[in-house]
C-alpha atoms as a PDB file:
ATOM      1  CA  UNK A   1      16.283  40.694 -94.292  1.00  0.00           C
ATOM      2  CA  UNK A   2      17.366  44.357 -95.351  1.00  0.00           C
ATOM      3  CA  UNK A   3      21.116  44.198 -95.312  1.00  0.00           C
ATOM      4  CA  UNK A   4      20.766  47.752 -95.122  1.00  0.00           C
ATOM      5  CA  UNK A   5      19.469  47.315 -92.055  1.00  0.00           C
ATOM      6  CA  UNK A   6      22.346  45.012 -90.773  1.00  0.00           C
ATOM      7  CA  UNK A   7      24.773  47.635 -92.046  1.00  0.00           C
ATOM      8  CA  UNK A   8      23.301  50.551 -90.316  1.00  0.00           C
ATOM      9  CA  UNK A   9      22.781  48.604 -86.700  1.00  0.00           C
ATOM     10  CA  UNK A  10      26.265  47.831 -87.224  1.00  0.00           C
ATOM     11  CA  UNK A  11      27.518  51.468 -87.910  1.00  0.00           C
ATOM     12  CA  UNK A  12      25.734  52.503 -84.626  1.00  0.00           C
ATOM     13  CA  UNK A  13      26.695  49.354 -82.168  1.00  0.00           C
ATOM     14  CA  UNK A  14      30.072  48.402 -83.345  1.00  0.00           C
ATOM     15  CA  UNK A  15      28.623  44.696 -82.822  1.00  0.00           C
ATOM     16  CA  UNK A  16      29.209  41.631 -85.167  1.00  0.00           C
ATOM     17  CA  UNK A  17      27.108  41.053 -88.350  1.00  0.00           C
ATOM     18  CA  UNK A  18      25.184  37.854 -86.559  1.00  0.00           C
ATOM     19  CA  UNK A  19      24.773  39.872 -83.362  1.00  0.00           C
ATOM     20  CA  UNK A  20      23.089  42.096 -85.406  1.00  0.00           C
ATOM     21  CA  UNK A  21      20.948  39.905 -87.400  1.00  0.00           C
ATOM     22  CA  UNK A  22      19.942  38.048 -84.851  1.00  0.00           C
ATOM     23  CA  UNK A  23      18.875  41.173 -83.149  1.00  0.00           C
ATOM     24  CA  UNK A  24      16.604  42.680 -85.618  1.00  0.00           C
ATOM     25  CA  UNK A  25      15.345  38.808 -85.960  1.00  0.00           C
ATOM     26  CA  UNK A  26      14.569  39.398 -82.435  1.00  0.00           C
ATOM     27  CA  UNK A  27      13.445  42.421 -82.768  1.00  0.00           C
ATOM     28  CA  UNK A  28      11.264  42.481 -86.214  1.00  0.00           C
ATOM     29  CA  UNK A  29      13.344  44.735 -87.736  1.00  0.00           C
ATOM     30  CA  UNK A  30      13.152  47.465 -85.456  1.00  0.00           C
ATOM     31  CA  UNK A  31      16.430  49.244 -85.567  1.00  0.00           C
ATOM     32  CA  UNK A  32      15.910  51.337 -82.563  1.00  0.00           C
ATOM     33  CA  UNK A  33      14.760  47.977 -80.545  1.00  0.00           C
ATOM     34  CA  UNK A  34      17.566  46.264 -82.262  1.00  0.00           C
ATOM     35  CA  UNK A  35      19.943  48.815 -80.750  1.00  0.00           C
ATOM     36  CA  UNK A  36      18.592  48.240 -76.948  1.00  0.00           C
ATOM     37  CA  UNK A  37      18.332  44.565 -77.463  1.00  0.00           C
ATOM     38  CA  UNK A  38      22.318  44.424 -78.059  1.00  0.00           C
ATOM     39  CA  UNK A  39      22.953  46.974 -74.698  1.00  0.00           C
ATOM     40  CA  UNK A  40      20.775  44.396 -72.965  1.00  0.00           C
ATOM     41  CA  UNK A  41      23.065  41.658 -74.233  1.00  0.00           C
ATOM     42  CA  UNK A  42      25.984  43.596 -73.319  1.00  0.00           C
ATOM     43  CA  UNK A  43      27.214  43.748 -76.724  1.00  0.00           C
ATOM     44  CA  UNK A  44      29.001  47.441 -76.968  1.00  0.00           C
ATOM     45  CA  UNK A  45      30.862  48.786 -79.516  1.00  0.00           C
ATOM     46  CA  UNK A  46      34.208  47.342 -80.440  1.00  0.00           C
ATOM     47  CA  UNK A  47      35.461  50.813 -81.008  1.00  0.00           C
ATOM     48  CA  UNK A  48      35.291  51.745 -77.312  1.00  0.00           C
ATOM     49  CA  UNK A  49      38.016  48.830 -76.230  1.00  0.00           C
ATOM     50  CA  UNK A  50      40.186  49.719 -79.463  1.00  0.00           C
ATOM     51  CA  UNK A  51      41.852  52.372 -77.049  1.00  0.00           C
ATOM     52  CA  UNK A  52      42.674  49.871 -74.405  1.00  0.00           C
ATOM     53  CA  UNK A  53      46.317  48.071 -74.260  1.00  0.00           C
ATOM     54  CA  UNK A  54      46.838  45.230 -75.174  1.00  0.00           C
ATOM     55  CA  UNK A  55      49.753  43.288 -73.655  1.00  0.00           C
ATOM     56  CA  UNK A  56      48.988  40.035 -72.891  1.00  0.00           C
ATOM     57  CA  UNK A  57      48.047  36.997 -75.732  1.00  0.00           C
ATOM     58  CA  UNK A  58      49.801  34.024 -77.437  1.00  0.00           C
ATOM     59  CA  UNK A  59      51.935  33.130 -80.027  1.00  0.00           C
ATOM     60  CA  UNK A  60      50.076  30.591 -82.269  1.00  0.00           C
ATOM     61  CA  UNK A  61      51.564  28.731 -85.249  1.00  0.00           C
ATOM     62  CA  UNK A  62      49.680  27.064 -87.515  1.00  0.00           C
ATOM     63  CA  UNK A  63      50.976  24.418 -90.370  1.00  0.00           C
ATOM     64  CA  UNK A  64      49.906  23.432 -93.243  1.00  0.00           C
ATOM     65  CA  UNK A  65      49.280  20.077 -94.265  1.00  0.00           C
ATOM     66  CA  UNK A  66      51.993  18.861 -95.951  1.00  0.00           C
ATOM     67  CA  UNK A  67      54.459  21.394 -94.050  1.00  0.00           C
ATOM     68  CA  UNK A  68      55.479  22.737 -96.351  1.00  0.00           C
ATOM     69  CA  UNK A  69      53.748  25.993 -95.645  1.00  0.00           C
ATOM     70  CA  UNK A  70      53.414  27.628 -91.271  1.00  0.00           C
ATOM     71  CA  UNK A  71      52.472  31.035 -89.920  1.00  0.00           C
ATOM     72  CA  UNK A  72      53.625  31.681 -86.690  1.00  0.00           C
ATOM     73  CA  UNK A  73      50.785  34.720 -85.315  1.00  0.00           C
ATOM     74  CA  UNK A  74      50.862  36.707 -82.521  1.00  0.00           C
ATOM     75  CA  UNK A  75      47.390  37.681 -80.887  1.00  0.00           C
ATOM     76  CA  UNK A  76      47.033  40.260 -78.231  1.00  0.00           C
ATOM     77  CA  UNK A  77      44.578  40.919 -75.568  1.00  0.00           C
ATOM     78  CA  UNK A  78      44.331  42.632 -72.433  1.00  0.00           C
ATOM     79  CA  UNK A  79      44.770  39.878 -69.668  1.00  0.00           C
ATOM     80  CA  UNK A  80      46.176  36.377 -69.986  1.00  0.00           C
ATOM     81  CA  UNK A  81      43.070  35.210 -68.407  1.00  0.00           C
ATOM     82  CA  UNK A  82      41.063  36.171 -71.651  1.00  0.00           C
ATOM     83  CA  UNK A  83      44.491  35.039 -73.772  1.00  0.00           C
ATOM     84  CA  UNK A  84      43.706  31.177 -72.461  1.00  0.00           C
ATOM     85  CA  UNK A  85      39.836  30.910 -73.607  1.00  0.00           C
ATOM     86  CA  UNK A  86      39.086  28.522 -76.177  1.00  0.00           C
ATOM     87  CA  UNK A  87      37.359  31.205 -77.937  1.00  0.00           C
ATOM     88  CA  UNK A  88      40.239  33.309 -78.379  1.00  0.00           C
ATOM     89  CA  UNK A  89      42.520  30.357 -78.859  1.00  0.00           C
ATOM     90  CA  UNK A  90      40.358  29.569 -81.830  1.00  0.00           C
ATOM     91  CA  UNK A  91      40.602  33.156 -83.356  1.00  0.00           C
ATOM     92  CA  UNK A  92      43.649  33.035 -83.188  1.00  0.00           C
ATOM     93  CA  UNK A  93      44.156  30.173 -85.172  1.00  0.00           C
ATOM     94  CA  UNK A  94      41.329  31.324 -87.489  1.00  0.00           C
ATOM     95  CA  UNK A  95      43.850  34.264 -88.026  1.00  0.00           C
ATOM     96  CA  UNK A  96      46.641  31.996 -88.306  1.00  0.00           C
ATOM     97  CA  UNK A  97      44.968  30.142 -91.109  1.00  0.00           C
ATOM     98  CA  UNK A  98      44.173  32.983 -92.910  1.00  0.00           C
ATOM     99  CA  UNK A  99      47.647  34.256 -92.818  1.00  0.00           C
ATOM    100  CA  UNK A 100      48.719  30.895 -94.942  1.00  0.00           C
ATOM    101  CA  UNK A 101      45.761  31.320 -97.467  1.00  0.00           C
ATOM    102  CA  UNK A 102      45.996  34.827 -98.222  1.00  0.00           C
ATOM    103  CA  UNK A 103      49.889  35.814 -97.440  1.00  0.00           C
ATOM    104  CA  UNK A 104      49.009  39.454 -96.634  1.00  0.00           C
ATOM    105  CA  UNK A 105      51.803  41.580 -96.302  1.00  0.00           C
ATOM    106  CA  UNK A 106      50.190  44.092 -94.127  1.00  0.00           C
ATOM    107  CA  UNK A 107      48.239  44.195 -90.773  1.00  0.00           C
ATOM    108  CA  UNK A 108      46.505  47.139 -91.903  1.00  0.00           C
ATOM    109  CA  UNK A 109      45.759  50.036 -94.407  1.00  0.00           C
ATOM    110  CA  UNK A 110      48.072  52.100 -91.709  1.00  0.00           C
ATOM    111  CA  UNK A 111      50.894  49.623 -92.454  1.00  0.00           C
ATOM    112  CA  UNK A 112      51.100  50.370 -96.178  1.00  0.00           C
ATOM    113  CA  UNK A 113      54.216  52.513 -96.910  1.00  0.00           C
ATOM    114  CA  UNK A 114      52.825  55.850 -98.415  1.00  0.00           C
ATOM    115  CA  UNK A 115      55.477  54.641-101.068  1.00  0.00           C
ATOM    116  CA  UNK A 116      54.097  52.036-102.194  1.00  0.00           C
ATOM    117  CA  UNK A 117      50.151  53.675-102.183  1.00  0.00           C
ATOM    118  CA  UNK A 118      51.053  56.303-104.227  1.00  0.00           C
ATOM    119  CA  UNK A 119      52.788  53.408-106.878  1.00  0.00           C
ATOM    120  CA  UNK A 120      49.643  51.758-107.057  1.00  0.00           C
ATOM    121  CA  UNK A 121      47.452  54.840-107.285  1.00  0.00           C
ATOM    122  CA  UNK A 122      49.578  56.091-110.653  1.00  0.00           C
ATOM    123  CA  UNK A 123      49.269  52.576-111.928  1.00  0.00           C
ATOM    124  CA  UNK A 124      45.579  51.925-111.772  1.00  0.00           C
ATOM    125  CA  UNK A 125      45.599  56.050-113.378  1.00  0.00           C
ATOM    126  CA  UNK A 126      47.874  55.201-116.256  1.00  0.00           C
ATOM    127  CA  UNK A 127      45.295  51.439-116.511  1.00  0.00           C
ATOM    128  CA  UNK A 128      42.206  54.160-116.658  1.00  0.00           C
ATOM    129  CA  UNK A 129      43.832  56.086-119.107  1.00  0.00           C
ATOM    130  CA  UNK A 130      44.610  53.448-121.414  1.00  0.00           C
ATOM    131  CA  UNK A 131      41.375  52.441-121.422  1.00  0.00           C
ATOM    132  CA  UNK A 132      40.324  56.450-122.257  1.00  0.00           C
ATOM    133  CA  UNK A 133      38.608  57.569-119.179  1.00  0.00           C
ATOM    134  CA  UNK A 134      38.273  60.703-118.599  1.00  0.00           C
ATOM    135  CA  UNK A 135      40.741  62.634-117.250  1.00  0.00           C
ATOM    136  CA  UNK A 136      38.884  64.479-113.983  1.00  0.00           C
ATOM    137  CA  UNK A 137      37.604  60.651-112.853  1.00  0.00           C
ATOM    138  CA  UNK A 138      41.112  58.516-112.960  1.00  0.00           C
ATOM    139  CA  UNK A 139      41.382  59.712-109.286  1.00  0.00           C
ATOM    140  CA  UNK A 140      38.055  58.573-108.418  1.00  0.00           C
ATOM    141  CA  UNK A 141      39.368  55.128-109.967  1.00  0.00           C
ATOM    142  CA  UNK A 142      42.268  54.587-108.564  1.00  0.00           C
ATOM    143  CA  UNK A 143      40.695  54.840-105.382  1.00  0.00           C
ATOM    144  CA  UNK A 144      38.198  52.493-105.856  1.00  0.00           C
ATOM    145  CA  UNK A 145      41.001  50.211-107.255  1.00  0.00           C
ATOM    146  CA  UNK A 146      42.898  50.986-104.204  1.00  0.00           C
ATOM    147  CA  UNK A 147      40.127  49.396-101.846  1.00  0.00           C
ATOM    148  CA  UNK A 148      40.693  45.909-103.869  1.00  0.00           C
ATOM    149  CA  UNK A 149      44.413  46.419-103.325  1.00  0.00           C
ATOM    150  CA  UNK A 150      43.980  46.512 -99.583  1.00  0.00           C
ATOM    151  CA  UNK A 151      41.819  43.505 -99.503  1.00  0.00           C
ATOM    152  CA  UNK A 152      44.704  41.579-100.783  1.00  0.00           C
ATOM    153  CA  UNK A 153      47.606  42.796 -99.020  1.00  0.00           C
ATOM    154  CA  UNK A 154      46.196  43.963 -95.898  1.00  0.00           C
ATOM    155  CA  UNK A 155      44.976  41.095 -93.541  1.00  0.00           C
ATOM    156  CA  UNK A 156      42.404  43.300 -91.357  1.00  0.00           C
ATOM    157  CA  UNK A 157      40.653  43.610 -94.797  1.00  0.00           C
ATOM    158  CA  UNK A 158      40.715  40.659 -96.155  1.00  0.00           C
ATOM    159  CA  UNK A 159      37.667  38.597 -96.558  1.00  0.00           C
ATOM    160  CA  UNK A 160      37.581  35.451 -93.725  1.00  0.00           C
ATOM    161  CA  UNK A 161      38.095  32.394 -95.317  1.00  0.00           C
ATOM    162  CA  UNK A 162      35.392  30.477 -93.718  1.00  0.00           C
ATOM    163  CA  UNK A 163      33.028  33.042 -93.767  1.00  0.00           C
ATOM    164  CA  UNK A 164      33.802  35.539 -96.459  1.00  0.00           C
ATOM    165  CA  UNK A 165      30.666  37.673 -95.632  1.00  0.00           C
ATOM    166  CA  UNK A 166      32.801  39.221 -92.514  1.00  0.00           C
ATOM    167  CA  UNK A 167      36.124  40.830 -93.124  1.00  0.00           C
ATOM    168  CA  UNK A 168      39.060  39.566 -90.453  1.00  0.00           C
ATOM    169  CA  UNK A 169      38.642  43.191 -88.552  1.00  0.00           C
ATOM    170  CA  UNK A 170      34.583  41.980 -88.394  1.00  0.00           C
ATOM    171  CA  UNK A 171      35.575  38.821 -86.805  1.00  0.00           C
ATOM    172  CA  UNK A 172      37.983  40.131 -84.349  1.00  0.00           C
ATOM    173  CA  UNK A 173      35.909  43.001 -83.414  1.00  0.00           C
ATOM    174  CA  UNK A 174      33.035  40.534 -83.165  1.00  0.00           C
ATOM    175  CA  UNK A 175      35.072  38.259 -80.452  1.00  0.00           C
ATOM    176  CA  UNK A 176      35.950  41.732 -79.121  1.00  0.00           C
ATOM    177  CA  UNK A 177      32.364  42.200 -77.960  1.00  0.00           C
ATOM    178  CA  UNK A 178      32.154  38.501 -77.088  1.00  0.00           C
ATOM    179  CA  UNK A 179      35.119  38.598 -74.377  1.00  0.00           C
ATOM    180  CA  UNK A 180      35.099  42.374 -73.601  1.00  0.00           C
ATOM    181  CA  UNK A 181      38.274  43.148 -73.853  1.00  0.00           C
ATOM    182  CA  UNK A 182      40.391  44.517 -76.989  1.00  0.00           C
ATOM    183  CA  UNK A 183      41.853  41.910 -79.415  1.00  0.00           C
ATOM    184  CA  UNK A 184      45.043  43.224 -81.893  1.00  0.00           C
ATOM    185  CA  UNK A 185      47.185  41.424 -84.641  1.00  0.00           C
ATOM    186  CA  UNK A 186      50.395  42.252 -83.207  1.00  0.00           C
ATOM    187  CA  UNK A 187      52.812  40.869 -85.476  1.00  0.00           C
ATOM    188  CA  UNK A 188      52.789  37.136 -88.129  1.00  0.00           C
ATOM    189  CA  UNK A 189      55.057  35.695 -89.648  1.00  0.00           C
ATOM    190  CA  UNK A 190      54.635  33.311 -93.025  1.00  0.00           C
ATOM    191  CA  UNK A 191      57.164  30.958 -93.561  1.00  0.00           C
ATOM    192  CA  UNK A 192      57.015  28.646 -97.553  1.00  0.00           C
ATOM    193  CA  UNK A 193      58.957  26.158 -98.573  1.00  0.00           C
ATOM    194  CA  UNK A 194      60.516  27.228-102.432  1.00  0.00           C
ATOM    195  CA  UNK A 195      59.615  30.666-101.918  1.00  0.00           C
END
């Protein structure tokens, strides 16, 4: 399968990466076909909940074995009703888990202090210099640096550890379109012993 293909359905639904493989499966490729077979689903774009608020959820913690290692996650949604599914009690663990792999320090790209971006930009500049690139592409880069920065620090970016195809954002949006209703990373909380 073209992941082309998978890419662009995705740009135009908002829907998950198997929602949209298994539509143009379904659909023999047919992007246009692929698009209708996801309205007929009722899989909609993530992007038009993202607005809505979000102040119901849980607080989840999660703890290594061992503990020696927890993450205590909160997980919002829009009614408590869609807070107590098993589905979105298992995302949030998911999250949970990934918080104790990964240790981002972020939620998001918007988290990052502008601070601390423009630290990393003139370090991965000063790294392209050393190495003598030219001067009128450091910028291009450090930008492309800067996208591997995020993936570490910021957990919406991160790869998922049990499927690191789909990015965390991917898997929550894709649970978005499963429960219909918006789904946020509120706030976590990573708690190691020694450190």
């Amino acid at each position: 399968m073209d992941i082309n293909k998978i890419k662009d359905l995705r740009a135009r639904t908002g829907a998950g990466v198997m929602d949209c493989k298994n539509a143009l499966i379904e659909t023999k490729e047919d992007i246009e076909k692929a698009v209708e077979y996801l309205r007929k689903k009722g899989i909609v774009s993530a992007e038009k909940r993202a607005g809505r608020p979000t102040e119901q959820g849980i607080i989840i913690s999660y703890i290594h074995p061992g503990a020696r290692l927890g993450v205590l996650l909160e997980l919002s949604s829009e009614t408590d009703f869609t807070a107590n599914t098993p589905d979105f009690k298992t995302l949030a663990k998911d999250v949970a888990m990934q918080v104790a792999a990964c240790n981002p320090k972020y939620i998001s790209k918007d988290d990052v202090p502008e601070k601390e971006i423009e630290k990393e930009i003139e370090i991965y500049k000063a790294q392209a210099k050393e190495q003598g690139k030219p001067e009128k592409i450091l910028n291009k880069i450090a930008q492309g640096k800067l996208k591997n920065f995020y993936k570490e620090v910021c957990l919406l970016d991160q790869p998922f550890i049990k499927q690191d195809q789909i990015t965390i954002e991917e898997l929550i949006k894709e649970h978005i379109a499963k429960l219909k209703e918006n789904i946020q990373v509120k706030n976590f909380s990573r708690f190691e012993i020694g450190v």
